[in-house]
Protein backbone atom coordinates (compact mmCIF):
# COMPACT_ATOMS: atom_id res chain seq x y z
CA UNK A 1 32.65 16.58 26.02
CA UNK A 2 32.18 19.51 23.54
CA UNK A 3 32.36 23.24 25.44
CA UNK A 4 29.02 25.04 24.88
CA UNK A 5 29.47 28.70 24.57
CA UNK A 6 27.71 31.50 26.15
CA UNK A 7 25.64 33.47 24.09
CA UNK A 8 25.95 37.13 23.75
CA UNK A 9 22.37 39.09 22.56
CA UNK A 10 20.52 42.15 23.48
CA UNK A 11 18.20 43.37 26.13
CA UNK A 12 14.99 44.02 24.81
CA UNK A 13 14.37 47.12 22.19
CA UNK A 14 16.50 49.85 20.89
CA UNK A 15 16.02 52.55 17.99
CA UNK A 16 18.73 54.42 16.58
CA UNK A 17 18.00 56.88 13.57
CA UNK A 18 20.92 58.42 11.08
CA UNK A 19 20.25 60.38 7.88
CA UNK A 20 21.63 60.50 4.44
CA UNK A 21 21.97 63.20 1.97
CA UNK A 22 18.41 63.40 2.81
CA UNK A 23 17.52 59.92 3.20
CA UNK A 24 16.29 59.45 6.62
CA UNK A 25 17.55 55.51 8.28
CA UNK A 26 15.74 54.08 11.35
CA UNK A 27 17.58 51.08 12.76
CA UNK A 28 15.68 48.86 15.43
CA UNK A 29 16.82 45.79 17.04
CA UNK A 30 14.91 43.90 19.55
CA UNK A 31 15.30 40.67 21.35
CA UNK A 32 13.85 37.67 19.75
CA UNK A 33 14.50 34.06 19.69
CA UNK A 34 12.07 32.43 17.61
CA UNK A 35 11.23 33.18 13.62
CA UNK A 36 7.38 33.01 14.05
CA UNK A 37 7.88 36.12 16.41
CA UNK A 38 9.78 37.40 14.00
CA UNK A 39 7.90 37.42 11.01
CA UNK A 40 5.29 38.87 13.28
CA UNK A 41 7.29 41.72 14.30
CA UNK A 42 7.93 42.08 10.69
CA UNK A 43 4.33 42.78 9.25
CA UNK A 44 3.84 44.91 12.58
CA UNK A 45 6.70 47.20 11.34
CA UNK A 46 5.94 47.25 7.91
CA UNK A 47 1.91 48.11 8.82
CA UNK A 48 3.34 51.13 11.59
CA UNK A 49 5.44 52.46 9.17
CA UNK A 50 3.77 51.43 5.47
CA UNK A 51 4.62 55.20 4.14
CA UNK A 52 8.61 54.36 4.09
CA UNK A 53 10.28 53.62 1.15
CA UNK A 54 12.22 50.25 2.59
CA UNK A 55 12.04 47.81 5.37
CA UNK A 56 15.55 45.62 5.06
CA UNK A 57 16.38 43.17 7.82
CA UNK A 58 17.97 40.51 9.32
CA UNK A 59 17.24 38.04 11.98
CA UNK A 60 20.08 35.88 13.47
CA UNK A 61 18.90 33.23 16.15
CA UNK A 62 20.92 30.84 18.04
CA UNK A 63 19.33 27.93 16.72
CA UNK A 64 20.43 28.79 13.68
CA UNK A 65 18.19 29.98 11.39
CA UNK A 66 18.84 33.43 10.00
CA UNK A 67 17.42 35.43 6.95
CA UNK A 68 18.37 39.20 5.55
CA UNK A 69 16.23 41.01 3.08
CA UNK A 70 17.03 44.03 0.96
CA UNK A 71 13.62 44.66 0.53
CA UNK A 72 13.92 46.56 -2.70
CA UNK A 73 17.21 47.68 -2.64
CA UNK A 74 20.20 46.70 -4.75
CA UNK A 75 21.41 43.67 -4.11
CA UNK A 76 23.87 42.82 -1.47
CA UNK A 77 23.14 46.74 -0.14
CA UNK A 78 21.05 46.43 2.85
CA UNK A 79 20.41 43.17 4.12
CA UNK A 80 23.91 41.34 4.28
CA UNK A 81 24.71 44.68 5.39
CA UNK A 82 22.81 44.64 8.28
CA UNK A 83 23.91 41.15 8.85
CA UNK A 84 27.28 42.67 9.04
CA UNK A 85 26.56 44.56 12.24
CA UNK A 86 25.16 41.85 13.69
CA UNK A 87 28.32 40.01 13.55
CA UNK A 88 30.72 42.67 14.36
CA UNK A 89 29.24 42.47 17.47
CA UNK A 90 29.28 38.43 17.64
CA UNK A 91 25.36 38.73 17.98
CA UNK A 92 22.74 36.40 17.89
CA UNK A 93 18.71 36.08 19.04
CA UNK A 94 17.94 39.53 17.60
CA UNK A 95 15.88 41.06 14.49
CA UNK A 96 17.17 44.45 13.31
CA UNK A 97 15.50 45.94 10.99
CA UNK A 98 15.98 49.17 9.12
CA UNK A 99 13.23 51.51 7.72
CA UNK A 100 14.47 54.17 5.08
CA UNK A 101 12.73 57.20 3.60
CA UNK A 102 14.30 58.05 0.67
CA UNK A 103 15.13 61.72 0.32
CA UNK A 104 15.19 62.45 -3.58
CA UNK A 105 18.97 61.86 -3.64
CA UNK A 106 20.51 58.36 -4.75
CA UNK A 107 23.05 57.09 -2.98
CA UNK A 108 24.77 54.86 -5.73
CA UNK A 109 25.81 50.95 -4.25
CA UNK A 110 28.46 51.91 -1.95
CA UNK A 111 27.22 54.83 0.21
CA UNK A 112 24.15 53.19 -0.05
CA UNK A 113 26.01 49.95 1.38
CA UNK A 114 28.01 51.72 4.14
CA UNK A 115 24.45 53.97 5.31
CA UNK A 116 22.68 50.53 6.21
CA UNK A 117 25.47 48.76 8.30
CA UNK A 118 26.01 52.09 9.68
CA UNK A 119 22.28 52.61 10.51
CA UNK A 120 22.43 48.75 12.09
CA UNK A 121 25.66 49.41 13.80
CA UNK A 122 24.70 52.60 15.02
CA UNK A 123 21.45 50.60 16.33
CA UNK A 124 23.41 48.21 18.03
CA UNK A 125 25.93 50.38 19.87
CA UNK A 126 22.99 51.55 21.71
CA UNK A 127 21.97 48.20 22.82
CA UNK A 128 22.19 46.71 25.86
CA UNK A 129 24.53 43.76 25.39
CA UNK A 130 24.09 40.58 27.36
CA UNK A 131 25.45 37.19 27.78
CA UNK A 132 23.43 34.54 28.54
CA UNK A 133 25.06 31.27 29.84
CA UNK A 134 24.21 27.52 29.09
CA UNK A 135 21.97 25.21 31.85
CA UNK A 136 21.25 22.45 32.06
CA UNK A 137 18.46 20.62 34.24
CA UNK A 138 19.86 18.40 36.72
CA UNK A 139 17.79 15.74 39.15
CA UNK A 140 19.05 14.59 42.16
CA UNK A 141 17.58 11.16 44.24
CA UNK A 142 18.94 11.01 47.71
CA UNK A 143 17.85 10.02 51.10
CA UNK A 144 17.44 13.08 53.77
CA UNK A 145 20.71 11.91 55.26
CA UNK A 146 22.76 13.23 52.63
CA UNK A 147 20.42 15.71 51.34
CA UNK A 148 21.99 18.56 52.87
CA UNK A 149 25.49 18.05 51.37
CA UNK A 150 23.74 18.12 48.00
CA UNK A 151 22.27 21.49 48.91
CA UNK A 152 25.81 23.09 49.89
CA UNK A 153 27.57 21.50 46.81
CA UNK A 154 24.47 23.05 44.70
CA UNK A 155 25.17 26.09 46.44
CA UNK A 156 29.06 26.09 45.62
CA UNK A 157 28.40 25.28 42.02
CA UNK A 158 25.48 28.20 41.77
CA UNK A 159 22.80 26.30 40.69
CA UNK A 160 19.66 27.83 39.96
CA UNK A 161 16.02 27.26 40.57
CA UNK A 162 16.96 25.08 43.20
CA UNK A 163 13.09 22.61 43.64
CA UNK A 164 12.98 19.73 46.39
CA UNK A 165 10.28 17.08 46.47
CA UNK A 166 9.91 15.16 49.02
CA UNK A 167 9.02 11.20 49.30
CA UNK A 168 8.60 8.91 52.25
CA UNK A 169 12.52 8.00 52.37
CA UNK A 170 13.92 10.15 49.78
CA UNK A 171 13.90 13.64 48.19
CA UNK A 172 14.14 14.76 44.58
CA UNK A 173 16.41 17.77 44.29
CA UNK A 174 15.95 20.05 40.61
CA UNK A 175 18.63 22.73 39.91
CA UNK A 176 19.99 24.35 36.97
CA UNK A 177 23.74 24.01 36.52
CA UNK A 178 25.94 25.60 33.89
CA UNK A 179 25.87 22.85 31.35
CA UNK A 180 30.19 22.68 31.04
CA UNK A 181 30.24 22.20 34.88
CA UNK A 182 27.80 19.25 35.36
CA UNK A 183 30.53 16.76 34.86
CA UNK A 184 32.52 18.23 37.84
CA UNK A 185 29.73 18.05 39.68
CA UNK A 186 28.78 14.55 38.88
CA UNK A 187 32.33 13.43 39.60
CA UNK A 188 32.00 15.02 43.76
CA UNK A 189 28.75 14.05 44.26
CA UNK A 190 29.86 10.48 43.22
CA UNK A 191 32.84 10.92 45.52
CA UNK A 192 30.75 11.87 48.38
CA UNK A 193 27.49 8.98 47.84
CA UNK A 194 29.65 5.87 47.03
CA UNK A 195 26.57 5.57 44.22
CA UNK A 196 24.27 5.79 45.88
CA UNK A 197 22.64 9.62 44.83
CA UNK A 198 20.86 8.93 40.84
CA UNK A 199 21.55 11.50 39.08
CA UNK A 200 19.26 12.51 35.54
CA UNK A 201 20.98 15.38 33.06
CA UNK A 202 18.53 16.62 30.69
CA UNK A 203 19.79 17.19 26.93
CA UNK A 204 18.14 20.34 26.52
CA UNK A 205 20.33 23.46 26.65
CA UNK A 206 18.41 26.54 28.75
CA UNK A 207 20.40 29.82 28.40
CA UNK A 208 20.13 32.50 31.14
């Protein structure tokens, strides 16, 4: 069995400014983990701030999907930039976008290059960093007899959500486990029930 990693993202919204022989940089990152939200968040930003001269991003989610934009600027000078940042911090389920009024100065490529991933970094420094851990769901069947030593093994591998249901000779148990320590849990409750406690893993991966 592959090991699923924990996550590591940030805690809600941050804004950061820096300026640039005149050019003024707003970096802001905010949670997000879907690309509908942020395309949404997107057009928001560019409506709030429609008198700046650039709105470059890039969003990185954990299922994968990511896009940068330079939004106007030279290629290869803001959004890979920002995209940068993200990953110098090993990043993902964020948007970070940064807005630029230009000054009346250019910047040429490179400054202009190293004042976006510092605007992003800069951003992301003042983040809140957290890691979020994979869960899975995990249903238990037992009868009330050996319902409480599923409770105290649930308890030693701190399971969340913890849900009983109860039937006329049995009750269904639902916890959250962290998904790379299901199989040692599986292999004491088996120990313990002789086979007799069903046990359903669901596929889906919930990260808290």
């Amino acid at each position: 069995m592959s090991i699923i990693k924990p996550i590591r993202s940030i805690e809600g919204f941050t804004e950061a400014g820096i300026k640039e022989k005149g050019s003024a940089f707003t970096g802001q990152a905010y949670f997000m983990s879907d690309s509908d939200e942020c395309v949404k968040k997107l057009n928001e930003i560019k409506k709030e701030f429609y008198d700046a001269t650039h709105h470059c991003y890039c969003y990185k989610l954990n299922s994968g999907e990511m896009k940068y934009s330079d939004n106007g600027e030279p290629s290869g000078t803001a959004g890979i930039r920002i995209l940068n940042a993200i990953e110098h911090f090993d990043l993902t389920d964020l948007l970070v976008v940064v807005i630029r009024y230009f000054g009346g100065t250019k910047l040429g490529v490179g400054p202009l290059g190293k004042a976006y991933y510092e605007s992003a970094l800069n951003v992301l420094k003042c983040s809140q960093i957290i890691v979020k851990n994979p869960y899975q769901k995990v249903s238990i069947t037992t009868n009330f007899d050996k319902m409480g030593h599923v409770f105290r093994l649930l308890s030693t591998f701190n399971g969340k959500k913890i849900v009983s249901a109860y039937q006329e000779n049995t009750v269904e148990i639902t916890s959250l486990l962290i998904a790379n320590e299901i199989s040692a849990f599986q292999d004491q409750i088996q120990e313990y029930s002789q086979g007799d406690i069903e046990i359903k893993i669901s596929d889906k991966i919930i990260y808290l």
